[in-house]
N, C-alpha and C. Protein backbone atom coordinates (compact mmCIF):
# COMPACT_ATOMS: atom_id res chain seq x y z
N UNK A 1 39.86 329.32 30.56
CA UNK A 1 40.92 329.28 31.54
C UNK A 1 40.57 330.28 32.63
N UNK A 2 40.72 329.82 33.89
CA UNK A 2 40.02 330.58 34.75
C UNK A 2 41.37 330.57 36.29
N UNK A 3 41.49 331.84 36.84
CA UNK A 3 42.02 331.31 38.31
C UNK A 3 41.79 332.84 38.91
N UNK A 4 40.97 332.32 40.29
CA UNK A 4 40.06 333.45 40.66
C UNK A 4 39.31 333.97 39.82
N UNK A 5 39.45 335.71 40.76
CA UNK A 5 38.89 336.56 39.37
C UNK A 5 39.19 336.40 38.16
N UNK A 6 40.70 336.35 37.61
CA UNK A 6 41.15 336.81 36.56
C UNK A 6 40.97 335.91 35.49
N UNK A 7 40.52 335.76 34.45
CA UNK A 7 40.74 334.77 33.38
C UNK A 7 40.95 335.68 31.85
N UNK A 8 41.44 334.41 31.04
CA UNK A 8 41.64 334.68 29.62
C UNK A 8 40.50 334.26 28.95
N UNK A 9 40.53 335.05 27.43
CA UNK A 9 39.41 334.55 26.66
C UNK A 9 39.86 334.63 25.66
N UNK A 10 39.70 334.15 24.59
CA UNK A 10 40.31 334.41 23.33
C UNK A 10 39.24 335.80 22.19
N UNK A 11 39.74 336.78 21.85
CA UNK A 11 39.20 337.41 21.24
C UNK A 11 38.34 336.66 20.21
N UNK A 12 37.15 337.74 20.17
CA UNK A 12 35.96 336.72 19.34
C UNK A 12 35.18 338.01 18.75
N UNK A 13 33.94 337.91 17.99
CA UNK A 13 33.36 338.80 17.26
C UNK A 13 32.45 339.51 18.13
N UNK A 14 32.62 338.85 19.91
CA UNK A 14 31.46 339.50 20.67
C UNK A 14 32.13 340.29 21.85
N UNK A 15 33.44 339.99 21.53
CA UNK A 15 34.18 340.85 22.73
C UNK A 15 35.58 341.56 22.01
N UNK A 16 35.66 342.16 20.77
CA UNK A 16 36.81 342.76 20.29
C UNK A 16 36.83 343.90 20.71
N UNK A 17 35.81 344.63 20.55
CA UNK A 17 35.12 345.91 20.47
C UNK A 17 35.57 346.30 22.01
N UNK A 18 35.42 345.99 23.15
CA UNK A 18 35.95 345.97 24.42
C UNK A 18 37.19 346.14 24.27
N UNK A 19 37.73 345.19 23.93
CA UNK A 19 39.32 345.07 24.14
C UNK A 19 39.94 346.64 23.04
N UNK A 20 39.01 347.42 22.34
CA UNK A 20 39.73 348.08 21.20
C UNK A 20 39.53 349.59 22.27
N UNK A 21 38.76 349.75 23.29
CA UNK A 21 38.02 350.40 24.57
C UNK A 21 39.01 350.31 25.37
N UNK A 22 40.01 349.11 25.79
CA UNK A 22 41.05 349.26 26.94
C UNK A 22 41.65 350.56 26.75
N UNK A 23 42.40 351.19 27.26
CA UNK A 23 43.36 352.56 27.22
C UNK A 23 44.79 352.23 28.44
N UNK A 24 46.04 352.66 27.57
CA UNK A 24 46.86 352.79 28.57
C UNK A 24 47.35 354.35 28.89
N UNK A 25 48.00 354.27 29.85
CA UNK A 25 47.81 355.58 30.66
C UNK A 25 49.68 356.21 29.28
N UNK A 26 48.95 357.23 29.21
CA UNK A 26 49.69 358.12 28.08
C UNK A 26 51.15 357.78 27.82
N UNK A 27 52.10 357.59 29.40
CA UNK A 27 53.45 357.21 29.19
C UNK A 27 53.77 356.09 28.70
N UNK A 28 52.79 355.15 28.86
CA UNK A 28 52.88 354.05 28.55
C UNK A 28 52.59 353.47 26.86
N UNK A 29 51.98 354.56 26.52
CA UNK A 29 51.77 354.74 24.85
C UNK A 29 52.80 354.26 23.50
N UNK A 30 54.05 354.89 24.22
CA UNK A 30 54.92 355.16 23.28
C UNK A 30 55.86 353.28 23.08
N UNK A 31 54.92 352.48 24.18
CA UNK A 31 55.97 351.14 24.09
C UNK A 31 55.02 350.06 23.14
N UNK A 32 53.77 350.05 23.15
CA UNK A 32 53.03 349.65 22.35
C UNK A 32 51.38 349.86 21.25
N UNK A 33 51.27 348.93 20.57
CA UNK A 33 50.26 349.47 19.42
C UNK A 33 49.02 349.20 20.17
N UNK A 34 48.33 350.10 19.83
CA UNK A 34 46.88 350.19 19.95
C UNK A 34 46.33 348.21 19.47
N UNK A 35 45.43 348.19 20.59
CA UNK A 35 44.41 346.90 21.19
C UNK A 35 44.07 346.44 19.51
N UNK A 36 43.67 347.89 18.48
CA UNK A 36 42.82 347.55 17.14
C UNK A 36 44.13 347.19 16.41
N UNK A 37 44.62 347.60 16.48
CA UNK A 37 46.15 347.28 15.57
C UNK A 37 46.62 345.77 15.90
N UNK A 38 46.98 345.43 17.24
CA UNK A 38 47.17 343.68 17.21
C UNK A 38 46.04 343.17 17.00
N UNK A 39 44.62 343.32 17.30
CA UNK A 39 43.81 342.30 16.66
C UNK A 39 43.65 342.24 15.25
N UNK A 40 43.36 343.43 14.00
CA UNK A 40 43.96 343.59 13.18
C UNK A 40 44.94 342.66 12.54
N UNK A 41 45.85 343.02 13.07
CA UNK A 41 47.63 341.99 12.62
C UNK A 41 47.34 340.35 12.89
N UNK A 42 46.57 340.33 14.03
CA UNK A 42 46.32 338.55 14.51
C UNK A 42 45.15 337.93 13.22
N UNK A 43 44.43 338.84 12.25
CA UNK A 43 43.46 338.63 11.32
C UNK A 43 44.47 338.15 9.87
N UNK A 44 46.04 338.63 9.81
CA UNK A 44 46.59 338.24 8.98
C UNK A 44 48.04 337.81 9.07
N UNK A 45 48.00 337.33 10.35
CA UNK A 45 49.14 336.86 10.99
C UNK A 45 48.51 335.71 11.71
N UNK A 46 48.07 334.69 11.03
CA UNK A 46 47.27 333.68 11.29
C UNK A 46 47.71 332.94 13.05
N UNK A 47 48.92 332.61 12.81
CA UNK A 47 49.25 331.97 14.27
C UNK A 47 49.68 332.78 15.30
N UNK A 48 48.74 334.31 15.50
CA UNK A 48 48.81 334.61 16.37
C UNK A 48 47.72 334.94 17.06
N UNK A 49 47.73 334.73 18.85
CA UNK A 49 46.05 334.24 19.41
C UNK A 49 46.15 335.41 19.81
N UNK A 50 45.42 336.34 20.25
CA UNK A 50 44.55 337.68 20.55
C UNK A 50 44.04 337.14 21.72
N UNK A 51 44.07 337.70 23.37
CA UNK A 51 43.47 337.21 24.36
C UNK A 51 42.92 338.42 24.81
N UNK A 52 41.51 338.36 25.31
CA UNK A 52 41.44 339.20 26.65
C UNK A 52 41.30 338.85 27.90
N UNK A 53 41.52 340.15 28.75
CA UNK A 53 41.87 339.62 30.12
C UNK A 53 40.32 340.40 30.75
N UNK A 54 39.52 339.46 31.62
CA UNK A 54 38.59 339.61 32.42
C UNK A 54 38.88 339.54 33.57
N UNK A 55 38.55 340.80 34.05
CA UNK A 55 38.50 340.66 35.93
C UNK A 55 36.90 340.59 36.06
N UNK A 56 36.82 339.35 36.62
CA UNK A 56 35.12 338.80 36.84
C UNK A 56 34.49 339.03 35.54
N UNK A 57 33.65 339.87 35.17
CA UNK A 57 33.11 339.15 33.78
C UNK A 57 33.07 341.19 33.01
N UNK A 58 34.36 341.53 33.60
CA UNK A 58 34.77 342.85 32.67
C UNK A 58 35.91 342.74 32.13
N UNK A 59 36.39 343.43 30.66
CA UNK A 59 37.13 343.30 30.26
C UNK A 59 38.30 344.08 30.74
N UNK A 60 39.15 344.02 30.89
CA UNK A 60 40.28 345.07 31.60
C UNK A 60 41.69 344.84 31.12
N UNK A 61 41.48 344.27 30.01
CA UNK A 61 43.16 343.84 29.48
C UNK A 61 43.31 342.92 28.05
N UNK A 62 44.29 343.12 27.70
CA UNK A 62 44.68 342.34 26.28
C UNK A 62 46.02 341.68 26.25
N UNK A 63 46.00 340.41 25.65
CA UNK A 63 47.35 339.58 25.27
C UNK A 63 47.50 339.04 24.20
N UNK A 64 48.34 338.68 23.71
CA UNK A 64 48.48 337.95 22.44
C UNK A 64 50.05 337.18 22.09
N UNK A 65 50.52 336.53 21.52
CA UNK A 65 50.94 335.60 21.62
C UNK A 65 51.22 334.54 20.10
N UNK A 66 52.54 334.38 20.04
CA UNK A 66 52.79 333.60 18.40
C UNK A 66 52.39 332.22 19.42
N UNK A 67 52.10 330.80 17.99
CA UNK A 67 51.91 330.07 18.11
C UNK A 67 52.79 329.22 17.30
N UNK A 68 53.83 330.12 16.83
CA UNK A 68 54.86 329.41 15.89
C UNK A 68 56.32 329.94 16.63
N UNK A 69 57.42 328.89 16.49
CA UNK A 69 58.57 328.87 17.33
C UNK A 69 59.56 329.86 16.42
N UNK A 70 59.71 330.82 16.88
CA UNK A 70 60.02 332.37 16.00
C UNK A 70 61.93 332.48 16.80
N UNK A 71 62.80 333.45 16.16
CA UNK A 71 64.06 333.98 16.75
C UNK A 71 63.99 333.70 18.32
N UNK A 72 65.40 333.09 18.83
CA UNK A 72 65.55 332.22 19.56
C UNK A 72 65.22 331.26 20.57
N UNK A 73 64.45 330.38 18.76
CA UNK A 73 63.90 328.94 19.34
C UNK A 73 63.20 329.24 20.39
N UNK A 74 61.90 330.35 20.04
CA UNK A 74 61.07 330.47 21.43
C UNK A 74 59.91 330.79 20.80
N UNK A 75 58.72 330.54 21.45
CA UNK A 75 57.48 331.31 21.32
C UNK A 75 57.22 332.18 21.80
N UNK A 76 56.80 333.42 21.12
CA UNK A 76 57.20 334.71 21.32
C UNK A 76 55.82 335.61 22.28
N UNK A 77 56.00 336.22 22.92
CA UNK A 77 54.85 336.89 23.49
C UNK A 77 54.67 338.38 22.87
N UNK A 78 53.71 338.52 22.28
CA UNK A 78 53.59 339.80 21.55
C UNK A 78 52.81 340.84 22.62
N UNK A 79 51.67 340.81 23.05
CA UNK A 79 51.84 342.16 23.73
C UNK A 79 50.97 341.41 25.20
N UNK A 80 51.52 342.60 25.96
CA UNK A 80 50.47 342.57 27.44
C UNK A 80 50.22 343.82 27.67
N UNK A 81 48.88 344.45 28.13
CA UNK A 81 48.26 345.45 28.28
C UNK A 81 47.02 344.86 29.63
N UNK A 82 47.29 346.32 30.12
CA UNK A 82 46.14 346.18 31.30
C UNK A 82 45.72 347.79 31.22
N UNK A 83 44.14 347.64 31.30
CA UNK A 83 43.54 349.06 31.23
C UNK A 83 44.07 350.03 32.15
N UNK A 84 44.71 351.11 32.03
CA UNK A 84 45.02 352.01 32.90
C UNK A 84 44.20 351.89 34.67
N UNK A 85 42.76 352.29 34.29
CA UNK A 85 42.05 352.19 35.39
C UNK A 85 42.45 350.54 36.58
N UNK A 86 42.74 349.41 35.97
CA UNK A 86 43.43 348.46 36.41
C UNK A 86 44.50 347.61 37.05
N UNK A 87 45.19 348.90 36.53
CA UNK A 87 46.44 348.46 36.58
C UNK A 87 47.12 348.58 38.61
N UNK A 88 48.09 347.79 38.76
CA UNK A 88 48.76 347.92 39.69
C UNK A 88 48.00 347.47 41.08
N UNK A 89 47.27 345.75 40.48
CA UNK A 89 46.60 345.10 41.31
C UNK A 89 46.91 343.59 41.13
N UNK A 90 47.70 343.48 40.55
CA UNK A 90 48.02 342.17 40.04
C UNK A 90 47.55 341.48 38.73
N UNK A 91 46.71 342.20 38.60
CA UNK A 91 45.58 341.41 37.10
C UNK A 91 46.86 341.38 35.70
N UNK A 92 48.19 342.26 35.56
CA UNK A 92 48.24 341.90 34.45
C UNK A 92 49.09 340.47 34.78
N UNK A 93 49.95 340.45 36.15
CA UNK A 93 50.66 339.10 36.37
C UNK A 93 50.36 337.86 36.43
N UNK A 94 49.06 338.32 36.73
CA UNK A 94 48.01 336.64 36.93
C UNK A 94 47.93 336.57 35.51
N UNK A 95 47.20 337.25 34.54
CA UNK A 95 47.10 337.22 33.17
C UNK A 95 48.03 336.67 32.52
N UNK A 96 49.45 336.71 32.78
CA UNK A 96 50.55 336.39 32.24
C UNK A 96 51.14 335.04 32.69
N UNK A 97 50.70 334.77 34.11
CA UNK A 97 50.96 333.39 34.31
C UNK A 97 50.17 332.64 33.65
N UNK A 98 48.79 333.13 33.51
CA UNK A 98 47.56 331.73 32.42
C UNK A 98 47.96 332.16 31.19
N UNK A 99 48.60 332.92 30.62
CA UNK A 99 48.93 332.78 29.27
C UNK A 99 50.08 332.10 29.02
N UNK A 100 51.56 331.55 30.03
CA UNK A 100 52.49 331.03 29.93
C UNK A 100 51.92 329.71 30.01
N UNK A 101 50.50 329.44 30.96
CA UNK A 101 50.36 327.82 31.18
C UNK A 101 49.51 327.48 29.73
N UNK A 102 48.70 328.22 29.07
CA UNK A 102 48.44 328.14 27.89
C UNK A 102 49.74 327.78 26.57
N UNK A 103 50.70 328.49 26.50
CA UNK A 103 52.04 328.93 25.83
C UNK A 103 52.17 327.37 26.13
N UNK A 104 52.34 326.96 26.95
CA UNK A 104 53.48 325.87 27.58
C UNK A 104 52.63 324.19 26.80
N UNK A 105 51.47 324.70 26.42
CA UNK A 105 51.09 323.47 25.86
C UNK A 105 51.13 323.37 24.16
N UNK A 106 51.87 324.60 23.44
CA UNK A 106 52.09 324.53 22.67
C UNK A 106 53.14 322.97 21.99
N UNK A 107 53.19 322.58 20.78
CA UNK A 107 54.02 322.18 20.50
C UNK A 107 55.52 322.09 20.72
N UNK A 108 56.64 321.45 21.91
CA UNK A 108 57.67 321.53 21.73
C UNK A 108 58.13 322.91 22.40
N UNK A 109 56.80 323.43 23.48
CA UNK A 109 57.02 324.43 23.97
C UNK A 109 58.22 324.60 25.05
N UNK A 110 59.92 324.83 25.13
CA UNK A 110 61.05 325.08 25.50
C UNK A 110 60.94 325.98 26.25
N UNK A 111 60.86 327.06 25.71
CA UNK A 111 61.60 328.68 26.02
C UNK A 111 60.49 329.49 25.34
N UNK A 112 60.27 330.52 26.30
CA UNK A 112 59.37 331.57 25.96
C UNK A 112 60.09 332.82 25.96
N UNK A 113 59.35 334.03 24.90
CA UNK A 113 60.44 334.93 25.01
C UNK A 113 59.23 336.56 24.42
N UNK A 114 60.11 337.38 25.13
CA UNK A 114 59.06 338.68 25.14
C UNK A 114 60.24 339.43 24.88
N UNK A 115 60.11 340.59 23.85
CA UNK A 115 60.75 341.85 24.09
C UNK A 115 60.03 343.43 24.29
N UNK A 116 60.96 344.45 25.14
CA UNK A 116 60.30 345.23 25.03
C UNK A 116 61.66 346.29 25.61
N UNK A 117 60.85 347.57 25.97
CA UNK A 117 61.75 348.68 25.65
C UNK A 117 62.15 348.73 26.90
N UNK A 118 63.69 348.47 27.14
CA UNK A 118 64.93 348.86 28.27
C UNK A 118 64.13 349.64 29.61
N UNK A 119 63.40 351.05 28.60
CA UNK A 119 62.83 352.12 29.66
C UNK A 119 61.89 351.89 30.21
N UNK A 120 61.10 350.50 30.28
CA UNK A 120 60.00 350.31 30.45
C UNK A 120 59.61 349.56 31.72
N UNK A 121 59.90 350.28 32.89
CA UNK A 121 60.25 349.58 34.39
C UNK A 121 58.59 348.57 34.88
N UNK A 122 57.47 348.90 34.19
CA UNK A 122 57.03 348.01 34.34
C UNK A 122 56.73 346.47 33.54
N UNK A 123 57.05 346.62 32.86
CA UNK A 123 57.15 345.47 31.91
C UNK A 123 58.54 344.49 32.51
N UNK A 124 59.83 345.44 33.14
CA UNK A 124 60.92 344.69 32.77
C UNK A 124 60.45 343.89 34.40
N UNK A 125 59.69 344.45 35.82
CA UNK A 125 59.68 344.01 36.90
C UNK A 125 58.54 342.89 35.98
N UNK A 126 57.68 342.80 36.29
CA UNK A 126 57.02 341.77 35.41
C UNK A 126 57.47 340.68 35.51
N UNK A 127 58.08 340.79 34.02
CA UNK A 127 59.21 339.61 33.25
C UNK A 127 59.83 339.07 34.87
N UNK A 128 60.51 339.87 35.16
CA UNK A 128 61.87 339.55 35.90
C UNK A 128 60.93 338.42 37.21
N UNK A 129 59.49 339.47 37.68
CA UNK A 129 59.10 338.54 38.46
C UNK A 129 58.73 336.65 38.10
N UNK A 130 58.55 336.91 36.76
CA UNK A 130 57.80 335.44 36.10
C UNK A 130 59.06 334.31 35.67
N UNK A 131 60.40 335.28 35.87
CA UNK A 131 61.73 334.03 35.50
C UNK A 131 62.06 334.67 34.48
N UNK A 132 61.67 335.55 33.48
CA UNK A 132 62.56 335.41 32.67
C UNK A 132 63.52 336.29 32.89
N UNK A 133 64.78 336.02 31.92
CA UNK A 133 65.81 335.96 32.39
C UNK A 133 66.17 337.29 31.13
N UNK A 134 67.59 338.34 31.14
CA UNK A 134 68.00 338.68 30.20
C UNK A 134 69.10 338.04 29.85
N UNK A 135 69.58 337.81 28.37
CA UNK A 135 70.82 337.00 28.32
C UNK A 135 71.66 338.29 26.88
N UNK A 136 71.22 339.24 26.91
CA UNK A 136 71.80 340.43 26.08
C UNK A 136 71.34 340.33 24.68
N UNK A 137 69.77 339.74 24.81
CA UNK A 137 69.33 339.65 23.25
C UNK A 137 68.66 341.23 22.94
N UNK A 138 69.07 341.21 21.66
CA UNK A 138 68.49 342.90 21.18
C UNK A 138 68.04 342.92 19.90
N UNK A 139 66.69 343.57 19.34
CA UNK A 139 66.05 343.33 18.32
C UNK A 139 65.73 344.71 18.50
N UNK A 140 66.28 345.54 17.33
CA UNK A 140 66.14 347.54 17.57
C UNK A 140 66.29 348.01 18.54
N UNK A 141 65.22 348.68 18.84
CA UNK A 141 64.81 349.52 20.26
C UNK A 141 64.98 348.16 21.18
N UNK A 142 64.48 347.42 21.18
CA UNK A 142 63.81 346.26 22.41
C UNK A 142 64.59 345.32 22.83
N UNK A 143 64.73 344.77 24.00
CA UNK A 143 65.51 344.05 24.64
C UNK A 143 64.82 342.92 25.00
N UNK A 144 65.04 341.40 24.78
CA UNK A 144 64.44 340.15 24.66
C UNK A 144 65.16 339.38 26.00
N UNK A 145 63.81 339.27 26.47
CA UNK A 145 63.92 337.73 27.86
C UNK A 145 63.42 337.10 27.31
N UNK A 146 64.30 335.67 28.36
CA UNK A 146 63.66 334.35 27.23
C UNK A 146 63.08 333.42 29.06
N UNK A 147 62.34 332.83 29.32
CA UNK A 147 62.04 331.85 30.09
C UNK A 147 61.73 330.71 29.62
N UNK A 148 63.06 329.55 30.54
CA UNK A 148 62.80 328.06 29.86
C UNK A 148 61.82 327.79 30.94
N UNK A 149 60.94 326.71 30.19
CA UNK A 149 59.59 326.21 30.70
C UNK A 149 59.98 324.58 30.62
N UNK A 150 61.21 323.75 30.27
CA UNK A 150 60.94 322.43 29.97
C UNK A 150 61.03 321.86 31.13
């Protein structure tokens, strides 16, 4: 999947090691798990895909993503990360639009849905830019947008 620079790849045995190398910038630490920890979890959490994000043919980012229709009737987006050095050029939004047009060919794919932490002003502009919507869903700490795609 390719548009422009930016494309997805699906984690593989020749590019994990990269993606386990991304770093986010320290504040940003406390909202999600380390790159080795979701690929890890995607090794025994079968239907979930592990992506990285290439700007031209470097790695600079990670995504991942259920492939099974999880709490409210959505397919769930598990993480987005863009390497610190990266960030705040567009690469993680483009990333996120080819992973929704990916998402969207899932089975019976409706409604897509991401949560994450209230305090987290870049994640929530993001979301907000791509449609999704808040409708007051709450799972612990984290606050869930859902975007219908039908």
């Amino acid at each position: 999947m390719n548009t422009g620079k930016v494309r997805i790849e699906e984690v593989t045995a020749d590019n994990w090691y990269e993606c386990c190398q991304l770093e986010l910038a320290e504040e940003q630490k406390a909202y999600m798990e380390p790159n080795a920890v979701s690929i890890a979890q995607s090794k025994f959490e079968t239907a979930l895909r592990p992506y990285v994000i290439y700007l031209k043919d470097k790695a600079v980012g990670f995504l991942m993503f259920n492939t099974c229709i999880e709490e409210l009737d959505a397919y769930w987006i598990y993480r987005i990360m863009v390497d610190m050095a990266h960030q705040g050029k567009g690469i993680g939004k483009k990333a996120t639009e080819l992973m929704i047009a990916e998402m969207a060919k899932l089975p019976d794919a409706k409604r897509l849905a991401v949560g994450y932490h209230p305090e987290n002003p870049g994640a929530h502009k993001l979301y907000a830019s791509l449609g999704f919507v808040d409708h007051g869903d709450r799972f612990g700490k984290e606050m869930a947008v859902i975007k219908e795609i039908c």
